[in-house]
Structures are given as C-alpha cells and as structure tokens.
Protein backbone atom coordinates (compact mmCIF):
# COMPACT_ATOMS: atom_id res chain seq x y z
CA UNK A 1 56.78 1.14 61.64
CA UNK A 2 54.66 2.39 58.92
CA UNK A 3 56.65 2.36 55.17
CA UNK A 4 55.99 3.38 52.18
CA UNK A 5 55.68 0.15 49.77
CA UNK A 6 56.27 -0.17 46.06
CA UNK A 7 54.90 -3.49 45.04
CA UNK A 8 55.81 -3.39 41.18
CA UNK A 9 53.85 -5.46 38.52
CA UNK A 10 55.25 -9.04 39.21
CA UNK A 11 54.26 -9.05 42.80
CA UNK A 12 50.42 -8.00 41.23
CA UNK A 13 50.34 -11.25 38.70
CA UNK A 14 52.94 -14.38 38.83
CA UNK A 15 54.49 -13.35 41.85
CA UNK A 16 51.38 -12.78 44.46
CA UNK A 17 52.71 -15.61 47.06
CA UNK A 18 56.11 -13.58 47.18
CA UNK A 19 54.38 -9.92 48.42
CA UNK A 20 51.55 -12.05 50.56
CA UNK A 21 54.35 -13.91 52.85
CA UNK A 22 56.06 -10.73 52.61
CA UNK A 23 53.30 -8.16 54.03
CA UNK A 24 52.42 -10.91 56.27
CA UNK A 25 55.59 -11.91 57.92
CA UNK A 26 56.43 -8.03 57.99
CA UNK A 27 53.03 -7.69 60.31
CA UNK A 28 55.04 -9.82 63.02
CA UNK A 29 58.16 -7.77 63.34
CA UNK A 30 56.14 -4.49 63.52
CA UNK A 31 56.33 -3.43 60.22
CA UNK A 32 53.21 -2.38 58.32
CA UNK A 33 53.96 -1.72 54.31
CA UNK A 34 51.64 1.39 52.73
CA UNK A 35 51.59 0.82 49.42
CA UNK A 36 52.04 3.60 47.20
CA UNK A 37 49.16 5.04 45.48
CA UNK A 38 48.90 4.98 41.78
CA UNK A 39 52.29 3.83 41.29
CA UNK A 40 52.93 3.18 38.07
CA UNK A 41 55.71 0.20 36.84
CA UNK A 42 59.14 1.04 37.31
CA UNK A 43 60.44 0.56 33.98
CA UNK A 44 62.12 -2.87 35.03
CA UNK A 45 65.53 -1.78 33.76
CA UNK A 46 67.81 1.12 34.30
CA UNK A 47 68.92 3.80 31.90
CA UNK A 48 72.40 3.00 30.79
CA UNK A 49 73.47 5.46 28.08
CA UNK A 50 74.44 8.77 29.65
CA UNK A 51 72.41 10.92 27.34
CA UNK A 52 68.80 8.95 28.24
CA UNK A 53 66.53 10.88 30.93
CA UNK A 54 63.73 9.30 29.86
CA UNK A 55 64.21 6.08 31.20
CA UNK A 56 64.07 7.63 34.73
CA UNK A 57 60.66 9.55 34.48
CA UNK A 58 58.86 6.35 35.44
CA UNK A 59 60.78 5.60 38.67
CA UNK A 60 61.16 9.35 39.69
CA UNK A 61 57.08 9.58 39.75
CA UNK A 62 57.12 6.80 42.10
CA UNK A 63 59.14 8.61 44.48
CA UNK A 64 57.32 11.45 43.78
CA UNK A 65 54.02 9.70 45.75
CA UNK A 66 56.40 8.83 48.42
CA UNK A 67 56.38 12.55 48.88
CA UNK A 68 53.11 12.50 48.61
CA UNK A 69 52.21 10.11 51.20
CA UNK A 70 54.19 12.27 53.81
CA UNK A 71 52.32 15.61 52.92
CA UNK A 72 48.74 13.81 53.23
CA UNK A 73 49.93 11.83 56.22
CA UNK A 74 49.84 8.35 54.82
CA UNK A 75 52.64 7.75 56.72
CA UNK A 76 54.70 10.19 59.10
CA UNK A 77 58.67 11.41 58.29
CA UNK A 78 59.10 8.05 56.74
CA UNK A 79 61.29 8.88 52.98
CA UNK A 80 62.44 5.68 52.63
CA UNK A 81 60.88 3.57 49.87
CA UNK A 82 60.48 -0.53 50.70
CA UNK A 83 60.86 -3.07 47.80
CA UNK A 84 60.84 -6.43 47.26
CA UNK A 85 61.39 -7.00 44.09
CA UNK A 86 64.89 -6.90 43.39
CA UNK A 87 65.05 -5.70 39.59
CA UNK A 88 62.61 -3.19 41.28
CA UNK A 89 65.08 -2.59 43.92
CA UNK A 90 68.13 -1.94 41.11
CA UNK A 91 65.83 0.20 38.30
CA UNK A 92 64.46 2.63 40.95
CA UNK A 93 68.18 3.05 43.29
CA UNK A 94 70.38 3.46 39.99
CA UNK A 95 67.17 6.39 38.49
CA UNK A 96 67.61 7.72 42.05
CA UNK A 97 71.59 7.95 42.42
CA UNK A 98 71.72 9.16 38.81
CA UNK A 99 69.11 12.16 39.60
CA UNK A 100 70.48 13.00 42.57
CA UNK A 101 73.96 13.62 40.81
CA UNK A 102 72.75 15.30 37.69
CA UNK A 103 70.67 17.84 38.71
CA UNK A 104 70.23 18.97 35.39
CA UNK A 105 68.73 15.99 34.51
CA UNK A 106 66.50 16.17 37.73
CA UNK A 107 65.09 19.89 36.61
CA UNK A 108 64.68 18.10 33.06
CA UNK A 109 61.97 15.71 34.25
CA UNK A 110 60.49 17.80 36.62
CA UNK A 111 59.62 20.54 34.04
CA UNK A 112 58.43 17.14 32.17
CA UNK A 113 56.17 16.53 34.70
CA UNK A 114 54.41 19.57 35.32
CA UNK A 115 51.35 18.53 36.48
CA UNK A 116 52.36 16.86 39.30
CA UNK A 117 51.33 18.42 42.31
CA UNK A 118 55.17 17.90 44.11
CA UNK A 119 58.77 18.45 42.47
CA UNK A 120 60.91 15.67 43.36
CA UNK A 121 63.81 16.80 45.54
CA UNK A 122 65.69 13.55 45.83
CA UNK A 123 65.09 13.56 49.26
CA UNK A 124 63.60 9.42 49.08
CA UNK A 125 65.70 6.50 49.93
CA UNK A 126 65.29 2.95 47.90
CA UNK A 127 65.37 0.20 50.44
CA UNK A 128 65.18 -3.42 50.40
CA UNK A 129 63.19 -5.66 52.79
CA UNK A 130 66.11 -7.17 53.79
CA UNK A 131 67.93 -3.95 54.47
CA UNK A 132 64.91 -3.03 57.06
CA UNK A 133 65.60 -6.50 58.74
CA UNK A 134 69.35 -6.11 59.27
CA UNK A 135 68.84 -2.27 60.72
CA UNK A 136 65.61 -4.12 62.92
CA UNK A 137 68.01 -6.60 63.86
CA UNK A 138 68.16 -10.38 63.36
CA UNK A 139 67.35 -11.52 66.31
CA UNK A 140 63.74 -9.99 66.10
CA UNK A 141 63.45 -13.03 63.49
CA UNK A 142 64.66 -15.17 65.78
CA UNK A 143 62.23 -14.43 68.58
CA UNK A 144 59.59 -14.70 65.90
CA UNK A 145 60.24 -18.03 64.53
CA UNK A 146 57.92 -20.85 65.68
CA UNK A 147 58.27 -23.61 63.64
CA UNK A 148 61.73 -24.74 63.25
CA UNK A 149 64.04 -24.95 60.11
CA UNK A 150 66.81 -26.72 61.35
CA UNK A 151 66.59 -29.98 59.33
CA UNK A 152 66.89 -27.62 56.46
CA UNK A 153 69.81 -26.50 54.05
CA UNK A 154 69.24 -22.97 52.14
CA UNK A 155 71.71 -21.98 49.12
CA UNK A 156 70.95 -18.02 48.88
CA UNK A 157 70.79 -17.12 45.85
CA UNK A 158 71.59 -12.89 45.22
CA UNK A 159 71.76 -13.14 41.85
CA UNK A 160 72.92 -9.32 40.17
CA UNK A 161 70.46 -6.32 40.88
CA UNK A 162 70.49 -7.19 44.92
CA UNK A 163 74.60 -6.42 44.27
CA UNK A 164 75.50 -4.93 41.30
CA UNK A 165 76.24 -1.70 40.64
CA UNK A 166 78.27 -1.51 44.02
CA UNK A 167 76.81 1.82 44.27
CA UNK A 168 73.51 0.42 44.90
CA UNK A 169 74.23 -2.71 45.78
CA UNK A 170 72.81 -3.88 49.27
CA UNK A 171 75.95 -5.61 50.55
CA UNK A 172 79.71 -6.67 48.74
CA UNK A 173 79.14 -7.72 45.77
CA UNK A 174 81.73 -10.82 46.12
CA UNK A 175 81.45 -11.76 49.30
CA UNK A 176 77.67 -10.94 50.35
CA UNK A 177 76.23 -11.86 53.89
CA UNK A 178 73.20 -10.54 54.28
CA UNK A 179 71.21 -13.67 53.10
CA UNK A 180 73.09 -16.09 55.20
CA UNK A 181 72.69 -14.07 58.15
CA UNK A 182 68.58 -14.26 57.20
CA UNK A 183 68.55 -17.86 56.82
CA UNK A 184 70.42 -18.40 60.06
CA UNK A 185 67.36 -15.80 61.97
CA UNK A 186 65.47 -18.60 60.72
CA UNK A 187 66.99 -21.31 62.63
CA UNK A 188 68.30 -23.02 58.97
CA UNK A 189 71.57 -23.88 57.80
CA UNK A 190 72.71 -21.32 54.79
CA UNK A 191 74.61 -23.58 52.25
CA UNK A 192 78.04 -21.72 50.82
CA UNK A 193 78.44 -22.34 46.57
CA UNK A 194 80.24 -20.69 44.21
CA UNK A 195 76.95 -19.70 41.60
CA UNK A 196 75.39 -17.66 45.17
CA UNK A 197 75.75 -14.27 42.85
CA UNK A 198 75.78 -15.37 39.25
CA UNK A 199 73.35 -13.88 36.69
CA UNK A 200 70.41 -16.21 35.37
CA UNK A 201 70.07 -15.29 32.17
CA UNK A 202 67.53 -12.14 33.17
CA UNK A 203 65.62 -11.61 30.34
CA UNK A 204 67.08 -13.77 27.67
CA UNK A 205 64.61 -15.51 28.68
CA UNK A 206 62.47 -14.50 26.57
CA UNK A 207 63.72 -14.53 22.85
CA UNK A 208 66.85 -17.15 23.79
CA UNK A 209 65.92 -19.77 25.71
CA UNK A 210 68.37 -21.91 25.82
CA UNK A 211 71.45 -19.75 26.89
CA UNK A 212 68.85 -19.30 30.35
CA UNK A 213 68.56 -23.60 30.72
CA UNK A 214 72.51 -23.47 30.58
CA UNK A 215 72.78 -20.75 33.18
CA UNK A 216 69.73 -22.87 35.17
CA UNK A 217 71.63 -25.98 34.86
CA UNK A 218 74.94 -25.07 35.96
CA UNK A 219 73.44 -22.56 39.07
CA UNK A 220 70.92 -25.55 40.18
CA UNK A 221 73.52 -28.59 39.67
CA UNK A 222 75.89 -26.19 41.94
CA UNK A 223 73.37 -25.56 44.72
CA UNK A 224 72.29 -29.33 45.00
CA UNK A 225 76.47 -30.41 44.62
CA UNK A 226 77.03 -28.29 47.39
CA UNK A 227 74.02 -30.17 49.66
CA UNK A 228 71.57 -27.56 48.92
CA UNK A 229 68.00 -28.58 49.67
CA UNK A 230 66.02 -25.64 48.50
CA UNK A 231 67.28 -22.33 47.08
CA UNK A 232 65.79 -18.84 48.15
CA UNK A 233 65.74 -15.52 46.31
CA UNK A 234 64.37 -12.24 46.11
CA UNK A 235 64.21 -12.01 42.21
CA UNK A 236 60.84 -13.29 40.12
CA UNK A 237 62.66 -12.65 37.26
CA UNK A 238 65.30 -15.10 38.53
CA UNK A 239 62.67 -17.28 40.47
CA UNK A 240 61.00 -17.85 36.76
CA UNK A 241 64.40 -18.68 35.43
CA UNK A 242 65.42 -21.26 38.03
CA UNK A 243 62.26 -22.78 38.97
CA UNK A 244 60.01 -22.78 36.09
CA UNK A 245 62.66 -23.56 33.49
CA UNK A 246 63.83 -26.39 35.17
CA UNK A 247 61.10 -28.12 32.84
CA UNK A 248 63.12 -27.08 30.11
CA UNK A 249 66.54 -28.00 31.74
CA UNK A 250 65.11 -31.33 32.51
CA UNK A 251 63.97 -31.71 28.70
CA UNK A 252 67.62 -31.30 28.10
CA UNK A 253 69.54 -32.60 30.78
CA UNK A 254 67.68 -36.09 31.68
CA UNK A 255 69.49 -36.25 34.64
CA UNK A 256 69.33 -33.07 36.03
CA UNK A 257 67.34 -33.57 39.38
CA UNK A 258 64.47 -30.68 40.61
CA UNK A 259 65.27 -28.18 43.50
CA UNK A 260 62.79 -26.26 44.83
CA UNK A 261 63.47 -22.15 44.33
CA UNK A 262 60.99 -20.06 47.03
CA UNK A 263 61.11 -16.54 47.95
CA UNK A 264 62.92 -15.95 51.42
CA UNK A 265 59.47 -14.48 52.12
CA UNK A 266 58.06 -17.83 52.25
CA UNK A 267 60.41 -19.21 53.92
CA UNK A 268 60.18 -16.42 56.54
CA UNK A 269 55.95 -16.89 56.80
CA UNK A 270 56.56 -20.98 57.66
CA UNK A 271 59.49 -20.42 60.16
CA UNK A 272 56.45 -17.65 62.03
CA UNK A 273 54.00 -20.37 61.44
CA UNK A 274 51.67 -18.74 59.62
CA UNK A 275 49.16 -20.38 57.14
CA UNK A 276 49.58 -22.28 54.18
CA UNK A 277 47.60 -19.76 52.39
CA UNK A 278 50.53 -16.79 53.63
CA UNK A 279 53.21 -18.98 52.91
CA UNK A 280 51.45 -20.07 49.08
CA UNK A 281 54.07 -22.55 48.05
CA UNK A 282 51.38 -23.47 45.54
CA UNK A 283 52.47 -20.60 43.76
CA UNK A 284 55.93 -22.21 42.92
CA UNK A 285 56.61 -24.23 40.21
CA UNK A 286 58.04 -26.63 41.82
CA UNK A 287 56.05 -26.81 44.91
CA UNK A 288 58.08 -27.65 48.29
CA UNK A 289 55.99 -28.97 50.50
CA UNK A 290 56.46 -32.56 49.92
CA UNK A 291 60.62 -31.75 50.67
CA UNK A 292 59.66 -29.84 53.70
CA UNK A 293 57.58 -32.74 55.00
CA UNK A 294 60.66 -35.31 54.28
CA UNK A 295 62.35 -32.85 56.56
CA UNK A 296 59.54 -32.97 59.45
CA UNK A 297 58.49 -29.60 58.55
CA UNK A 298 54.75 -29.61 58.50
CA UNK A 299 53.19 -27.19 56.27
C-alpha cells in the first residue's frame, strides 16, 4: 500500500526518531508512506472563530498535493492523507470537515489560491497511522513482532487532538481503545489510569511553564501509581511536555520519580526487531533503554 504522507515540521527537527520508527515499522506491514511534495506546515492549530478562512489555506494546500500526487501518479486512487503527528492529525481533519461543510468558504480559498494548478474538491481523507493499523488489522502486528514485550506495562497516553472534537476524533473520546488494542499487537500489557486522555498543557508551554509541570506531575505520578512502566504517545507536543519537562517537575517535586514517554512508533520498531538506530530512543529525553534492559528487553 502506497499513501500519501504528511510529515509536518516536528517530525523534520525534535521529533526525527518518531517518523524514522514510523516509516520503518510501516515497511513491515506493507505500507510504504509518499511523502507529500512541497508541503508546507499545517498551521499547528485549527481555526476556531466562525468568521476565520484563513486559518485553513495552509492545510487545504496540503491536500491540494494529495491531489496532485494522484494526477502525476505518485501514488494510484489513494485520497487518503497519513499522519503521525497528532496536532497534525486535529489542524488538518477539523480545516477539512469545516471546508467540506461551507462551501462558500471552500470557493473563498480556492479563488485565493489561483495559481495552483488543482481546485480542491474535498475529495481527501485525514487519517492517522493508527487508523491504517486497525482497518490492516491487529494481528498483522502480531505476526510481525519478534522481540517480545511481555515483561512490559504501557499507560497510553491519547491526550486531546487524537479525540477531541468527536467529529474528528479517531475513537470515543471517554472511553478510547484503539491504543490498548496496539499495545496488546505488541505482545505488552496496556496499563488502565484515569489521566489516559487529559490535556498536557499544549502550548502553555511556552510562556507558562509551570501550569505544564502541574499537568506533568499529576499525568506522570498517575501512570507510575497505576504500575505504569513507560508511557507511549503519538503527540511531540505532548511527548516534550511529559518527557522533557520532567526536569522541571523534578526541580519542583523532589520526589517525583522519571518515566520514560516514547512514541508507540518506537515501541512498534523494537517489538519487529529492528535496529537501535530505527527505534532512536536516544532521541528521548529520558532515554529507555536501561528500563527495557531491567525488563530483559535487549535493545
């Protein structure tokens, strides 16, 4: 299966280890990601006032080159646009429901974009990686997995944009499955807790600090209460908040005691057994490895 793949600017920088487990892993289960060409970022957050079309230019053009990919044969019939990210996930579903609705606002950016060679017809569908995996079928991760994760307890962590709006959302937004039913593929043991969908602290982050290390504290104290080992997400912007800031929660909270936060990516690349290199737990702030080896899970 050949897909048309929007990395977004994360996965380019800080977040590298999460789209190289990602394409990699994808490789075993027959799925080969095209990334788009010259997409451009997504705009990170959706338009919420009614009156602001604007705000959806930048993810419409990016569905605009999925279009484009089918016409020059990039990829064949295939509408359907993969992320990983998932505040790239949210901002590019939520431009895409709106536009299909409103086609006024649809004929609004496309006159604004006249020199594109295509209109955009709303004909592309935003999907997750993990969507593509449930309609594949679990149990092509299970006959995949070589190096066993049974010794090991995963708290999923959805955090908002994988759920919320409902509209977009990629499973119920109270009681979501979709991550359990991943970690279990993988031959681990998903952990149930009460913080599995609350928000992080998103982007007060930058300019207040300290309301994100009480968000941090309370959604990593929860996950290791409830026997958590590790923590897995789909998110960088959460990833940053609950593994990087747990400097800062540690600064704090003297007793508060490190978790390691991967991407389920990862996770997916070491239950295949592919290299340390694919699986790039270097790239984590709080690097797992010496956890996974207290677990007899050589790296």
């Amino acid at each position: 299966m050949k897909i048309p793949y929007y990395p977004g600017c994360t996965l380019k920088s800080t977040a590298k280890h999460f789209e190289i487990s990602a394409i990699e892993s994808a490789k075993k289960i027959g799925i080969e990601f095209v990334e788009l060409p010259r997409w451009n970022c997504c705009g990170v957050v959706a338009s919420l006032a009614d009156d602001d079309i604007m705000h959806n230019l930048a993810p419409v053009r990016n569905m605009i080159r999925v279009l484009e990919m089918n016409r020059d044969g990039l990829v064949k019939d295939e509408k359907r646009l993969l992320t990983l990210c998932s505040m790239c996930f949210n901002t590019l579903s939520r431009a895409n429901n709106r536009i299909k609705k409103k086609s006024d606002d649809l004929d609004i950016l496309n006159d604004f974009m006249y020199k594109e060679d295509i209109d955009y017809d709303g004909s592309v569908e935003i999907i997750h990686f993990l969507e593509i995996i449930q309609e594949l079928g679990f149990d092509k991760i299970e006959k995949n997995v070589k190096k066993s994760l049974s010794n090991l307890k995963i708290a999923p962590y959805y955090g908002c944009m994988l759920l919320r709006p409902k509209d977009v959302g990629i499973d119920d937004p109270e009681r979501p499955t979709i991550f359990e039913k991943f970690i279990t593929s993988l031959s681990a043991k998903p952990v149930e807790w009460n913080n599995k969908n609350k928000c992080c602290g998103s982007f007060l982050t930058v300019d207040n600090k300290e309301i994100v290390v009480e968000l941090g504290n309370d959604i990593l104290t929860d996950a290791k209460n409830s026997g958590a080992d590790i923590i897995v997400t789909s998110c960088p912007l959460c990833a940053f908040n609950l593994d990087n800031r747990q400097k800062n929660i540690k600064a704090k909270y003297p007793e508060f005691k490190e978790i390691p936060v991967v991407y389920f990516t990862q996770l997916m690349a070491l239950a295949f057994g592919l290299s340390k290199e694919i699986t790039g737990f270097d790239g984590n702030f709080i690097n797992p490895t010496k956890l996974l080896k207290s677990k007899n899970i050589e790296i």
